[in-house]
Protein backbone atom coordinates (compact mmCIF):
# COMPACT_ATOMS: atom_id res chain seq x y z
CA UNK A 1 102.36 -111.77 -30.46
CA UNK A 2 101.37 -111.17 -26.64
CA UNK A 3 98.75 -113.60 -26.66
CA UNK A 4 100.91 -116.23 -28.22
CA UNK A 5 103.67 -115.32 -25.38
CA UNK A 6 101.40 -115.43 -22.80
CA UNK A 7 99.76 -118.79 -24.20
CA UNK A 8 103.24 -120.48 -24.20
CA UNK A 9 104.22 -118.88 -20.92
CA UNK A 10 100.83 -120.86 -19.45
CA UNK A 11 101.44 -124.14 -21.52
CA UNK A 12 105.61 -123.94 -20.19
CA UNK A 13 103.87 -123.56 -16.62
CA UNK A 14 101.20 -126.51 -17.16
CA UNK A 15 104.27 -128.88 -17.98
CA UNK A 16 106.76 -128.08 -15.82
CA UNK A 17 104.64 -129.42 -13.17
CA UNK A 18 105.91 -132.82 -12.13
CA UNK A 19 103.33 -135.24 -13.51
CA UNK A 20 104.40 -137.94 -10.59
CA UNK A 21 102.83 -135.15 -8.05
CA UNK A 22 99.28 -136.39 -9.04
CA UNK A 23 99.97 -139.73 -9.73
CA UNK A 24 101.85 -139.98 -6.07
CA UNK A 25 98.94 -138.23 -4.42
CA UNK A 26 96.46 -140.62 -5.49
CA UNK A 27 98.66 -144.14 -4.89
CA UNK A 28 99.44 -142.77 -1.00
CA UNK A 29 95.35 -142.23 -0.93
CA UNK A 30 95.23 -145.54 -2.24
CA UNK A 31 97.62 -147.60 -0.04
CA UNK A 32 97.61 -145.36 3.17
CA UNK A 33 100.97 -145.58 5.04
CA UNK A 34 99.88 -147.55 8.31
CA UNK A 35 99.97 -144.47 11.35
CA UNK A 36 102.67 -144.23 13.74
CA UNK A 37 101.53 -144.87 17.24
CA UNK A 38 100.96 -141.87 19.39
CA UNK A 39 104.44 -141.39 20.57
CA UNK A 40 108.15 -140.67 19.78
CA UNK A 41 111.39 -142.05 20.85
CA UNK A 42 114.62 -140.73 21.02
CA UNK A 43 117.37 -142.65 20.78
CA UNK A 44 119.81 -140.74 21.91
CA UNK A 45 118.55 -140.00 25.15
CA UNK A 46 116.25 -143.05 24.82
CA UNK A 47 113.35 -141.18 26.14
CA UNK A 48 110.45 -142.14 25.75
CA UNK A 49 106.65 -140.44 25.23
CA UNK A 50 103.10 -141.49 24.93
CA UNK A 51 99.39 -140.00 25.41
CA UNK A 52 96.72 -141.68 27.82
CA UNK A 53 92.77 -140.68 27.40
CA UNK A 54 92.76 -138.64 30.73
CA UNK A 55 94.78 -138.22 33.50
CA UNK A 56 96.94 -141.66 33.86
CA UNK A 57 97.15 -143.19 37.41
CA UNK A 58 99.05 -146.60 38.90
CA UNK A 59 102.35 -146.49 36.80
CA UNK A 60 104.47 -149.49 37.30
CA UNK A 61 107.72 -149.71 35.77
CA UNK A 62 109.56 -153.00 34.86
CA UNK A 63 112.81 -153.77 33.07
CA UNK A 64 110.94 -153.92 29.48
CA UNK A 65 107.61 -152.05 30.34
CA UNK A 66 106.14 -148.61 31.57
CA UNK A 67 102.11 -149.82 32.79
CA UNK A 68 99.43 -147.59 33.77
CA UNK A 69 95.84 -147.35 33.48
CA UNK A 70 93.67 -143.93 31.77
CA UNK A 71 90.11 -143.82 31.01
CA UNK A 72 90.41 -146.15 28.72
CA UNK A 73 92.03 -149.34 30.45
CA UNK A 74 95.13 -150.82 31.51
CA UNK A 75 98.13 -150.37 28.61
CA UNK A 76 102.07 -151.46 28.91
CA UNK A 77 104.25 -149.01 26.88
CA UNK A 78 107.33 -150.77 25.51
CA UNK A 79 110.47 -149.02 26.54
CA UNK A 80 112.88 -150.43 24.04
CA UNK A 81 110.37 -150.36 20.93
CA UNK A 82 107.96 -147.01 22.10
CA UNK A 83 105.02 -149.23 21.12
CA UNK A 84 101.55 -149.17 23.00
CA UNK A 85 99.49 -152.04 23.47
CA UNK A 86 96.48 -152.90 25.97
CA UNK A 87 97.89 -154.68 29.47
CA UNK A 88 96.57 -157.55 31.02
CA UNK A 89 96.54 -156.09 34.50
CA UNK A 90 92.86 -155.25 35.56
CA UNK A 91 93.28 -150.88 36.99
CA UNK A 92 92.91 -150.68 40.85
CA UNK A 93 91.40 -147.82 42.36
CA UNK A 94 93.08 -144.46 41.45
CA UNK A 95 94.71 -143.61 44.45
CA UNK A 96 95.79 -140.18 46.04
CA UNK A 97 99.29 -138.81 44.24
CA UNK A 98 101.65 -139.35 47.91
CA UNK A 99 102.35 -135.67 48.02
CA UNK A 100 103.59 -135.73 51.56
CA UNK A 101 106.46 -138.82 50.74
CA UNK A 102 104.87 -140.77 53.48
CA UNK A 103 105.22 -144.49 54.12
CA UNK A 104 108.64 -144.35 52.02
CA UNK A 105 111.68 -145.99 52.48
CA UNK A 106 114.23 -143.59 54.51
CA UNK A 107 111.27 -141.70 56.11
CA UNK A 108 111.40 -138.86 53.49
CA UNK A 109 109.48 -135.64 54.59
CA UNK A 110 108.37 -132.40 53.10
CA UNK A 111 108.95 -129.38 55.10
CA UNK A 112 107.24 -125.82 53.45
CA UNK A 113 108.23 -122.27 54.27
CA UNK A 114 105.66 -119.89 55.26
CA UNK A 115 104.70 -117.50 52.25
CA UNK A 116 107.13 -119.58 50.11
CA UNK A 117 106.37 -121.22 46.75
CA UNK A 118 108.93 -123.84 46.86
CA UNK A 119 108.89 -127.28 49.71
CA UNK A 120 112.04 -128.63 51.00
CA UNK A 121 112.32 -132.63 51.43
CA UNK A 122 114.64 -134.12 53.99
CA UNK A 123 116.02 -137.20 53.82
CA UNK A 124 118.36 -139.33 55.72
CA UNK A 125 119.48 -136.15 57.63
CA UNK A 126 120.14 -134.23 54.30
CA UNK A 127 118.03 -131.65 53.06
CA UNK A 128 117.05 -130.88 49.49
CA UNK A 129 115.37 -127.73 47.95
CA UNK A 130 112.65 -128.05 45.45
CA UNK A 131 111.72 -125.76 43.04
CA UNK A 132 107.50 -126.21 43.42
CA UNK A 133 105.60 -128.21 45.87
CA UNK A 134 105.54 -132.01 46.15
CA UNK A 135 102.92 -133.51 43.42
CA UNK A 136 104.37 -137.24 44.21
CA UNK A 137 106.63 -139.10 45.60
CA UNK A 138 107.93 -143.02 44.99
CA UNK A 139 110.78 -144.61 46.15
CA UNK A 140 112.59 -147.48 44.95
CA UNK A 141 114.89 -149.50 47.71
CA UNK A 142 117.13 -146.06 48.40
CA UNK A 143 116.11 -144.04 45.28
CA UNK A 144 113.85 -141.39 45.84
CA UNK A 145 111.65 -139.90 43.17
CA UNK A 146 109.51 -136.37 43.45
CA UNK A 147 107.26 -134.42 40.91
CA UNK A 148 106.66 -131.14 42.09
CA UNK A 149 104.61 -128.64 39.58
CA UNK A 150 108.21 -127.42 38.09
CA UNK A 151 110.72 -130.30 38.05
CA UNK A 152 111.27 -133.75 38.46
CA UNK A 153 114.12 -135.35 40.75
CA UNK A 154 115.57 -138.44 42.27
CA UNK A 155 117.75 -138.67 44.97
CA UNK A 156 120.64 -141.45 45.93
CA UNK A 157 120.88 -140.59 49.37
CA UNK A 158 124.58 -142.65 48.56
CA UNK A 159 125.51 -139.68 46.28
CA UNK A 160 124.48 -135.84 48.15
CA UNK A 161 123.93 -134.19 44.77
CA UNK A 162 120.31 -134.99 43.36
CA UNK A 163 119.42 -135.49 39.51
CA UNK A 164 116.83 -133.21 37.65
CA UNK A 165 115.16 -134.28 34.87
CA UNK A 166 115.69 -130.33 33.07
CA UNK A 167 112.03 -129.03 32.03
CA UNK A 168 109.94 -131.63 33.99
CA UNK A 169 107.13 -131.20 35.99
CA UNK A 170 104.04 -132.99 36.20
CA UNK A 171 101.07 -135.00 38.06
CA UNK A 172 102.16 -138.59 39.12
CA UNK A 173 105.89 -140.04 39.16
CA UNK A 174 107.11 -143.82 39.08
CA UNK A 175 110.68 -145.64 39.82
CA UNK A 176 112.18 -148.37 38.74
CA UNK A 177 114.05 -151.45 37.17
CA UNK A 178 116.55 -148.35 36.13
CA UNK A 179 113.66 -145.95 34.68
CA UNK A 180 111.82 -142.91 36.11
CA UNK A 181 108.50 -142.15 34.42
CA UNK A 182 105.89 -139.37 34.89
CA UNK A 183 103.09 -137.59 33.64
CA UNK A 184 102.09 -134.05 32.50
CA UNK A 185 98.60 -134.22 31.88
CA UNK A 186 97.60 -136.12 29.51
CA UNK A 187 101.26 -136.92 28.65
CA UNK A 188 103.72 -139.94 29.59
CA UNK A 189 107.65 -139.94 29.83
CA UNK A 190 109.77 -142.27 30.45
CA UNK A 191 113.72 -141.89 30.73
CA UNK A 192 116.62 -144.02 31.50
CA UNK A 193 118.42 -142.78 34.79
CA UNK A 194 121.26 -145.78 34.90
């Protein structure tokens, strides 16, 4: 009688497997879902993310496109779809990140404290705290953008109060068309900031 219990208790378990499991495995290893590109979106804060093969260099925004070059080549980074796709652009010579905010519109400059972690920048006879030292620095007409290795900020020198992008540092930073992008690593963002 315990052998036939445990017999049906194995033949109960065999059954109640769903028999669609196996059948479902095999038609996704048949017809393999196509693969998302490297990046997500999120519409809410319509950020956007993406990987490069190596340290990306010469980001130029536009109203409709984040480009930059990698290892690879030149790629343009669709900010209202998230899709990746090779540029046209030929990649100039990787330049030095401008971590002193030279040659900027509104003669930006970065003052550091003695025996201090953080840099200061001054601006149109404001000054602003940062929380790191300068990584890069872009401007766009008035807008200023700076990376530092802890956050990411622009200034409006029309409004006193500068805007952190929370949780950002990084490498290289771009401006523009409405966007700020920047990278961490091998890593790419790009957010709204109008």
């Amino acid at each position: 009688m315990r052998h036939l219990l445990i017999s049906l208790t194995l033949v109960l378990c065999a059954c109640s497997t769903p028999s669609g499991v196996s059948s479902n495995r095999r038609e996704s290893e048949a017809n393999p879902q196509p693969s998302s590109p490297p990046l997500s979106s999120s519409a809410a804060k319509q950020s956007i993310e993406s990987a490069s093969r190596g340290e990306a260099y010469a980001l130029r925004l536009s109203s409709e496109t984040l480009e930059f070059c990698d290892e690879d080549a030149s790629h343009a980074l669709d900010l209202k779809s998230g899709l990746l796709r090779p540029a046209k652009a030929a990649c100039p010579k990787k330049e030095e990140a401008n971590t002193a905010c030279s040659g900027l519109a509104g003669d930006p400059s970065v003052r550091s404290i003695p025996n201090q972690p953080d840099e200061i920048i001054d601006l149109k006879g404001s000054s602003y705290p940062l929380k790191g030292r300068v990584q890069d620095c872009v401007a766009d007409g008035s807008l200023l953008a700076i990376i530092t290795n802890s956050s990411l900020f622009w200034i409006d020198p029309a409004n006193p109060v500068p805007h952190e992008v929370p949780s950002s540092g990084g490498d290289r930073v771009a401006l523009g068309a409405g966007w700020i992008a920047w990278t961490q690593g091998t890593r790419i963002f790009a957010k709204p900031i109008r």
